[in-house]
PDB file of N, CA and C in Angstrom:
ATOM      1  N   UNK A   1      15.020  -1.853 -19.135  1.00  0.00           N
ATOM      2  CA  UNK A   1      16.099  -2.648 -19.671  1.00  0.00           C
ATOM      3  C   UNK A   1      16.047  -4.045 -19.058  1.00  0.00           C
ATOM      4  N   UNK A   2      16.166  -4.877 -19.818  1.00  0.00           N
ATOM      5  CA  UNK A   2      16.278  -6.506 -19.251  1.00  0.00           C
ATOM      6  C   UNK A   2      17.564  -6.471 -18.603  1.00  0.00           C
ATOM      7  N   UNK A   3      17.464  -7.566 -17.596  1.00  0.00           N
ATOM      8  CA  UNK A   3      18.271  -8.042 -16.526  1.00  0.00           C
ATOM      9  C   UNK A   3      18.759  -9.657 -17.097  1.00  0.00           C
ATOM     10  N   UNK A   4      20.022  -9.216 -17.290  1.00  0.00           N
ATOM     11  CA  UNK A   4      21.079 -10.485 -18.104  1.00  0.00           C
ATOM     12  C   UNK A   4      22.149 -10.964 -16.758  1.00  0.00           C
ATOM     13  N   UNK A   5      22.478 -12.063 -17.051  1.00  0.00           N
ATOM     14  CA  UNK A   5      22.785 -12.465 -15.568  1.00  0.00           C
ATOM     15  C   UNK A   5      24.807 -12.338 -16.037  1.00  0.00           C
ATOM     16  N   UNK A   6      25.090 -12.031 -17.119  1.00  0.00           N
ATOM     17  CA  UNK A   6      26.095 -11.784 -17.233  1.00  0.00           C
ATOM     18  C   UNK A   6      25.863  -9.933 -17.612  1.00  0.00           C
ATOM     19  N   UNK A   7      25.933  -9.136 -17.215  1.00  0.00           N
ATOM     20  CA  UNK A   7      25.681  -7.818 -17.206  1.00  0.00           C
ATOM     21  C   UNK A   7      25.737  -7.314 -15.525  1.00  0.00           C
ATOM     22  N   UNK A   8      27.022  -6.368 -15.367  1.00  0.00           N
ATOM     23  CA  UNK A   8      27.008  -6.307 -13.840  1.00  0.00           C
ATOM     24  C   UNK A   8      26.236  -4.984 -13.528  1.00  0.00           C
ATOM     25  N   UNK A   9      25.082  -5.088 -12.552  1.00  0.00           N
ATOM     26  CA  UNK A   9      23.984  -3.503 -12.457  1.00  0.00           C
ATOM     27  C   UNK A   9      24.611  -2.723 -11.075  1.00  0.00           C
ATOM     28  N   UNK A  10      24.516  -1.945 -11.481  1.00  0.00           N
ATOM     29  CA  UNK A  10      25.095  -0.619 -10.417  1.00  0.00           C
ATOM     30  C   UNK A  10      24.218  -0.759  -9.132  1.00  0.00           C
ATOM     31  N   UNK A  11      22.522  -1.264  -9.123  1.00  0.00           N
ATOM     32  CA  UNK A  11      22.028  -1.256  -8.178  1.00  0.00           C
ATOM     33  C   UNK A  11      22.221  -2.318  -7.244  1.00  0.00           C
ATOM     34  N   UNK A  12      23.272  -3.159  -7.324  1.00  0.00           N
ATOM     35  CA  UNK A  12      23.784  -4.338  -7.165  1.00  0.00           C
ATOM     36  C   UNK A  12      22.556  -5.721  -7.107  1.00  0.00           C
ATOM     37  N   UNK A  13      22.062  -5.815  -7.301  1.00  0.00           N
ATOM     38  CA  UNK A  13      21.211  -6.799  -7.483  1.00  0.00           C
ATOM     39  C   UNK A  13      21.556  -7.784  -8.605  1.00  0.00           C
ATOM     40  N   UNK A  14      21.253  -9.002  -7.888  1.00  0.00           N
ATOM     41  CA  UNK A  14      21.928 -10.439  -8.739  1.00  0.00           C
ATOM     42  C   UNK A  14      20.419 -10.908  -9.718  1.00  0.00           C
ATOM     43  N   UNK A  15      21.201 -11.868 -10.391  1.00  0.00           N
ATOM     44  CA  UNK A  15      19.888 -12.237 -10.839  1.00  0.00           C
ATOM     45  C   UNK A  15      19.582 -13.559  -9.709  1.00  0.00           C
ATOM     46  N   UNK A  16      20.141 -13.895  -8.611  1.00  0.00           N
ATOM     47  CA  UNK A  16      19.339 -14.572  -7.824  1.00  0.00           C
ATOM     48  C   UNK A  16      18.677 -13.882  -7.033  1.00  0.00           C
ATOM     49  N   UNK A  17      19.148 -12.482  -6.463  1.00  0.00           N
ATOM     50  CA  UNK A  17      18.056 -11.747  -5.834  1.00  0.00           C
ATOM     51  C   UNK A  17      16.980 -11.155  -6.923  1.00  0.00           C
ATOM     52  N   UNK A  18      16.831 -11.236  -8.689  1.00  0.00           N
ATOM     53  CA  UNK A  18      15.683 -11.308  -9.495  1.00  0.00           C
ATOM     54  C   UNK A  18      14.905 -12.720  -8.822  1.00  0.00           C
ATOM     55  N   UNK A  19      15.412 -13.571  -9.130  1.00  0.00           N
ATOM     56  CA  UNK A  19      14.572 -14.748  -8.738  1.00  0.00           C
ATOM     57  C   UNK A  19      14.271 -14.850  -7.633  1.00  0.00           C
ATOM     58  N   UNK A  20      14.754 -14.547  -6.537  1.00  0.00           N
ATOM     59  CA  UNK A  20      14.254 -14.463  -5.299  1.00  0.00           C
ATOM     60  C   UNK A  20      12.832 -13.644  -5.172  1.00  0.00           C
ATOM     61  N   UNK A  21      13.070 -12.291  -5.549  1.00  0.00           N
ATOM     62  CA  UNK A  21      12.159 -11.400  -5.584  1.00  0.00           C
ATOM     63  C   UNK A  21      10.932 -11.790  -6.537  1.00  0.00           C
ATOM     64  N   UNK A  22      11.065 -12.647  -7.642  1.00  0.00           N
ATOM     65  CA  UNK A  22       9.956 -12.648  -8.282  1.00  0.00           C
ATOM     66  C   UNK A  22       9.002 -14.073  -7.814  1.00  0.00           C
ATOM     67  N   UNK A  23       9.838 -15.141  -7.146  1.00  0.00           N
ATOM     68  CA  UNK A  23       8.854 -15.991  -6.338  1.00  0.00           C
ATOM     69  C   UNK A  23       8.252 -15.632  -5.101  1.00  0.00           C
ATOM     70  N   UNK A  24       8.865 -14.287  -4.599  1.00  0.00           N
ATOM     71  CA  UNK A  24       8.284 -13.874  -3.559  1.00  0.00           C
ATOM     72  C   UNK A  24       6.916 -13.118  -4.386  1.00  0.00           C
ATOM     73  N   UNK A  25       7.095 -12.356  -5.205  1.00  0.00           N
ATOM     74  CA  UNK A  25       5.633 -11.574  -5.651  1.00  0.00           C
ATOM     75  C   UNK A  25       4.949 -12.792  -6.107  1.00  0.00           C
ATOM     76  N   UNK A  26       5.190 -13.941  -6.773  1.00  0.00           N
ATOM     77  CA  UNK A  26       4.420 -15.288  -7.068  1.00  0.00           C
ATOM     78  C   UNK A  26       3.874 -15.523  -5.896  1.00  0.00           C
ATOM     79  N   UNK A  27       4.484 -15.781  -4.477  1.00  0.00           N
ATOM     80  CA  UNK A  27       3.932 -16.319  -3.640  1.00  0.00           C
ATOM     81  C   UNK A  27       2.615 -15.891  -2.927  1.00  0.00           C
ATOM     82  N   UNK A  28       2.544 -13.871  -3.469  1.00  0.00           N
ATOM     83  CA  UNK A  28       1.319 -13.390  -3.082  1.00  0.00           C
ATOM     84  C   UNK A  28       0.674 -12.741  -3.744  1.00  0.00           C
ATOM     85  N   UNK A  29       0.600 -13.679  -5.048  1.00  0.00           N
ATOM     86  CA  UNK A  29      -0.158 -14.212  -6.046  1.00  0.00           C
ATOM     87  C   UNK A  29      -0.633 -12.938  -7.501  1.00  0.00           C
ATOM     88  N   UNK A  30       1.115 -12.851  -7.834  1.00  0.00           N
ATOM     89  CA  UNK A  30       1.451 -12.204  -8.862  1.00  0.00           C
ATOM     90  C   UNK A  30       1.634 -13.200 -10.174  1.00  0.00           C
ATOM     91  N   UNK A  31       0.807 -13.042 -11.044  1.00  0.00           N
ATOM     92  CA  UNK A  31       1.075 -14.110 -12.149  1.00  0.00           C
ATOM     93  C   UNK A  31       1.233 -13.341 -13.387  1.00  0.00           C
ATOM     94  N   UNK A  32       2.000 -12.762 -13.614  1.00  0.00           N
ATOM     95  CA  UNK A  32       2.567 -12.110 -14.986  1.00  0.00           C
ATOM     96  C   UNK A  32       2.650 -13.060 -16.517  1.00  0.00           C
ATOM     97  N   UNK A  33       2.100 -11.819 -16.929  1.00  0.00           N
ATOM     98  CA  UNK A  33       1.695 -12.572 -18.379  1.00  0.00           C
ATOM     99  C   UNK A  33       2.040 -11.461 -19.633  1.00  0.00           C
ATOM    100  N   UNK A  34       2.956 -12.116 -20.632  1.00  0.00           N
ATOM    101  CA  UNK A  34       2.959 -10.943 -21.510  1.00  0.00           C
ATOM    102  C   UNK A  34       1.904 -10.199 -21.888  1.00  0.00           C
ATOM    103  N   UNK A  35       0.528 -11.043 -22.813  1.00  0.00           N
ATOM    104  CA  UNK A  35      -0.434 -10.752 -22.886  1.00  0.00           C
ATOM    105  C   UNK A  35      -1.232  -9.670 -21.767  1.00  0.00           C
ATOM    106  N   UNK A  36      -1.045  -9.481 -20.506  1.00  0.00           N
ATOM    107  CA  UNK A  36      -1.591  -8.748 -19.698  1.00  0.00           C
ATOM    108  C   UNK A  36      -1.438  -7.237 -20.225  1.00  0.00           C
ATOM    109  N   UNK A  37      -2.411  -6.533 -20.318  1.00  0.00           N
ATOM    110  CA  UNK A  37      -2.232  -5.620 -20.401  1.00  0.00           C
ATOM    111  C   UNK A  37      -2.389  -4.445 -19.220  1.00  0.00           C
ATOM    112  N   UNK A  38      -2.402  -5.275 -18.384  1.00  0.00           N
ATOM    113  CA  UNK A  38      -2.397  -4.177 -16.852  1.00  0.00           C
ATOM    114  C   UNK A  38      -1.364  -4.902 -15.790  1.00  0.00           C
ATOM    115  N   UNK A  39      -0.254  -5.355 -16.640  1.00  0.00           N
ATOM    116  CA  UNK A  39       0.855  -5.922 -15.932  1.00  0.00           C
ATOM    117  C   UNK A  39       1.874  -5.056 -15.020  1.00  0.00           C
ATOM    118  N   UNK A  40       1.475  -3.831 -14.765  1.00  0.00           N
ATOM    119  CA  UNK A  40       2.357  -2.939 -14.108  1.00  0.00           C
ATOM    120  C   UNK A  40       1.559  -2.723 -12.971  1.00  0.00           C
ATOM    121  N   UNK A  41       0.399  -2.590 -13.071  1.00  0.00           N
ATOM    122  CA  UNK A  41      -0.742  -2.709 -11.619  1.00  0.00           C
ATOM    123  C   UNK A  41      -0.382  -3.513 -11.159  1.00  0.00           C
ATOM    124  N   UNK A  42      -0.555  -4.975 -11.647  1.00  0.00           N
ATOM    125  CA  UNK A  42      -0.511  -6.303 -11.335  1.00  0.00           C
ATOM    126  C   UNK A  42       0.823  -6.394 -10.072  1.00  0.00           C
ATOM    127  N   UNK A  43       2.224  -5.884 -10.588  1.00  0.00           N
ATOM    128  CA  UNK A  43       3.480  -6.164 -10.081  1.00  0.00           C
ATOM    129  C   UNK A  43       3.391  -5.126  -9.211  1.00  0.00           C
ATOM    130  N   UNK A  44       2.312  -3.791  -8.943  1.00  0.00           N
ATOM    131  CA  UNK A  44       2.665  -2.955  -7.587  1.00  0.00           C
ATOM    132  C   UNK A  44       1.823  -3.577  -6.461  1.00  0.00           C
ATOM    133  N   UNK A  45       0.420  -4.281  -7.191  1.00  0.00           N
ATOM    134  CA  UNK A  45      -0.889  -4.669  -6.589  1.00  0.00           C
ATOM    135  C   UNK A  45       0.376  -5.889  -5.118  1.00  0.00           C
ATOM    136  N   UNK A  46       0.929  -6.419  -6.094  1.00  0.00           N
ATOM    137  CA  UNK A  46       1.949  -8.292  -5.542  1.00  0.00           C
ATOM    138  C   UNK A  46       2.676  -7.541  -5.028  1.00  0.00           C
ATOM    139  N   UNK A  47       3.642  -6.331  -4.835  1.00  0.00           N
ATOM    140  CA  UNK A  47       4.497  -5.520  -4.078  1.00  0.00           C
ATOM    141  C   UNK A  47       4.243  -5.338  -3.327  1.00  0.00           C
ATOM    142  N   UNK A  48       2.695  -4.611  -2.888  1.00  0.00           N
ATOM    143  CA  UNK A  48       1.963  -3.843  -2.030  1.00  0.00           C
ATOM    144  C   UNK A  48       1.425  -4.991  -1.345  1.00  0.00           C
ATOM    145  N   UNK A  49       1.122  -6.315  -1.369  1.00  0.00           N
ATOM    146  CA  UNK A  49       0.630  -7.049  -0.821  1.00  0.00           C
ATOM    147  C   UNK A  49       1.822  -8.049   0.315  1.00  0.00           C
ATOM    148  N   UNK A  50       3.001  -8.018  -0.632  1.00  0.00           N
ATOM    149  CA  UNK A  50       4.213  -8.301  -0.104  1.00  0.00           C
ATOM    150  C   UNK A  50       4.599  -7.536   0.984  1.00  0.00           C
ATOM    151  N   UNK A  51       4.894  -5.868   0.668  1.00  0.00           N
ATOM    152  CA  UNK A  51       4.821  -5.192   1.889  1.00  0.00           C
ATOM    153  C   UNK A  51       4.130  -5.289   2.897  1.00  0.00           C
ATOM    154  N   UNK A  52       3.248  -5.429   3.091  1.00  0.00           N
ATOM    155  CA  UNK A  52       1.798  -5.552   4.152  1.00  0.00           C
ATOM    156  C   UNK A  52       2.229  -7.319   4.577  1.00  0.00           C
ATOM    157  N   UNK A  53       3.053  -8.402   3.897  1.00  0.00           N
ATOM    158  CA  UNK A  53       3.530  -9.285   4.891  1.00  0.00           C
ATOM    159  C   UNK A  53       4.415  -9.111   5.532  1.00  0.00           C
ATOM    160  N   UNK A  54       5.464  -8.508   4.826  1.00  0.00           N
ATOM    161  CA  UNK A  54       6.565  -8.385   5.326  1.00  0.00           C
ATOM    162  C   UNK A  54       6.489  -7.628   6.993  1.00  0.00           C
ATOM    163  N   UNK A  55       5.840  -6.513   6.859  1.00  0.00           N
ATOM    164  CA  UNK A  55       5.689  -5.583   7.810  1.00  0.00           C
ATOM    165  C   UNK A  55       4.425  -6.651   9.023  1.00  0.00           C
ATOM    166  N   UNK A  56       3.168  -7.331   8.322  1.00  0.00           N
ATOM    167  CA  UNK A  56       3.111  -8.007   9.471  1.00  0.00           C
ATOM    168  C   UNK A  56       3.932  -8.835  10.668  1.00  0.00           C
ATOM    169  N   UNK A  57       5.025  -9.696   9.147  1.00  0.00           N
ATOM    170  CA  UNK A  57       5.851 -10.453  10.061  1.00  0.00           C
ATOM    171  C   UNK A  57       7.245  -9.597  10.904  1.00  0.00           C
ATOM    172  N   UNK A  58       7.327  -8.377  11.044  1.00  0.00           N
ATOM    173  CA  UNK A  58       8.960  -8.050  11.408  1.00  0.00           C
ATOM    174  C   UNK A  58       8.116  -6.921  11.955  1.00  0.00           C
ATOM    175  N   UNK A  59       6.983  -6.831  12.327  1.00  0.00           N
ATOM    176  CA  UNK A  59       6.015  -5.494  13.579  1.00  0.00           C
ATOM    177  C   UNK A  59       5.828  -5.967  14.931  1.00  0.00           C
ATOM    178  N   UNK A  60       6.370  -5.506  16.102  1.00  0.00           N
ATOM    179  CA  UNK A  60       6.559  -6.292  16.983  1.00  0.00           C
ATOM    180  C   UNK A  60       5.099  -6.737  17.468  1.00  0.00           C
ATOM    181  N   UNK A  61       4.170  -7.508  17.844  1.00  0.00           N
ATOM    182  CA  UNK A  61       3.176  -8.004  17.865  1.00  0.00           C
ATOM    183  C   UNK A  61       2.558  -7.336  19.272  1.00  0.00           C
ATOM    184  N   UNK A  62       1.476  -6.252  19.861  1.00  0.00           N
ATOM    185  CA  UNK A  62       1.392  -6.410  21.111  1.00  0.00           C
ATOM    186  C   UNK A  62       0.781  -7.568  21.514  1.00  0.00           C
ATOM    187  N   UNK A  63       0.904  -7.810  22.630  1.00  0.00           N
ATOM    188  CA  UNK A  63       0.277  -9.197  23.171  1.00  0.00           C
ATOM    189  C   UNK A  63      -1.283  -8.592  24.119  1.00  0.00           C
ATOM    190  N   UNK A  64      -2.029  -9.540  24.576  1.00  0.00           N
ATOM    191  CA  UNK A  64      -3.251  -9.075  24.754  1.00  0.00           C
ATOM    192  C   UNK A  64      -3.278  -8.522  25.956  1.00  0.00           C
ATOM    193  N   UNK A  65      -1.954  -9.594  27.198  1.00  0.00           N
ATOM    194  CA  UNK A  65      -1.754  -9.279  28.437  1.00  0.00           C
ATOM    195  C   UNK A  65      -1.105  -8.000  28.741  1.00  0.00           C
ATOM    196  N   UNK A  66      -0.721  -7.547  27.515  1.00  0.00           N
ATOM    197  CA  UNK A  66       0.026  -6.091  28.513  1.00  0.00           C
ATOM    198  C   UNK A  66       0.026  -5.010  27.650  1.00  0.00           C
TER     199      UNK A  66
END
């Protein structure tokens, strides 16, 4: 179902957290295209790549000294 920004969703999500979320999968280099016909790979491939930053940046880092 499309996401209308006047339509209130139970999963509470805004359509600025849509836009948030979809320049974040842009940023690691999700480019959706109607024409695509493997556009559902595409958006887990940019998920899965997102996860793996996210989790780099918020994993506490060991350091080399200890």
């Amino acid at each position: 179902m499309p996401r209308y920004p006047f339509v209130k969703h139970s999963d509470g999500m805004s359509p600025a957290d849509l836009v948030r979320e979809i320049k974040e999968l842009e940023a690691v280099g999700s480019e959706p295209r109607a024409e695509d016909a493997d556009y559902a790979a595409g958006i887990r491939a940019a998920q899965q790549r997102l996860a793996d930053v996210y989790r780099s940046n918020c994993t506490p880092q060991r350091s080399a000294a200890g």
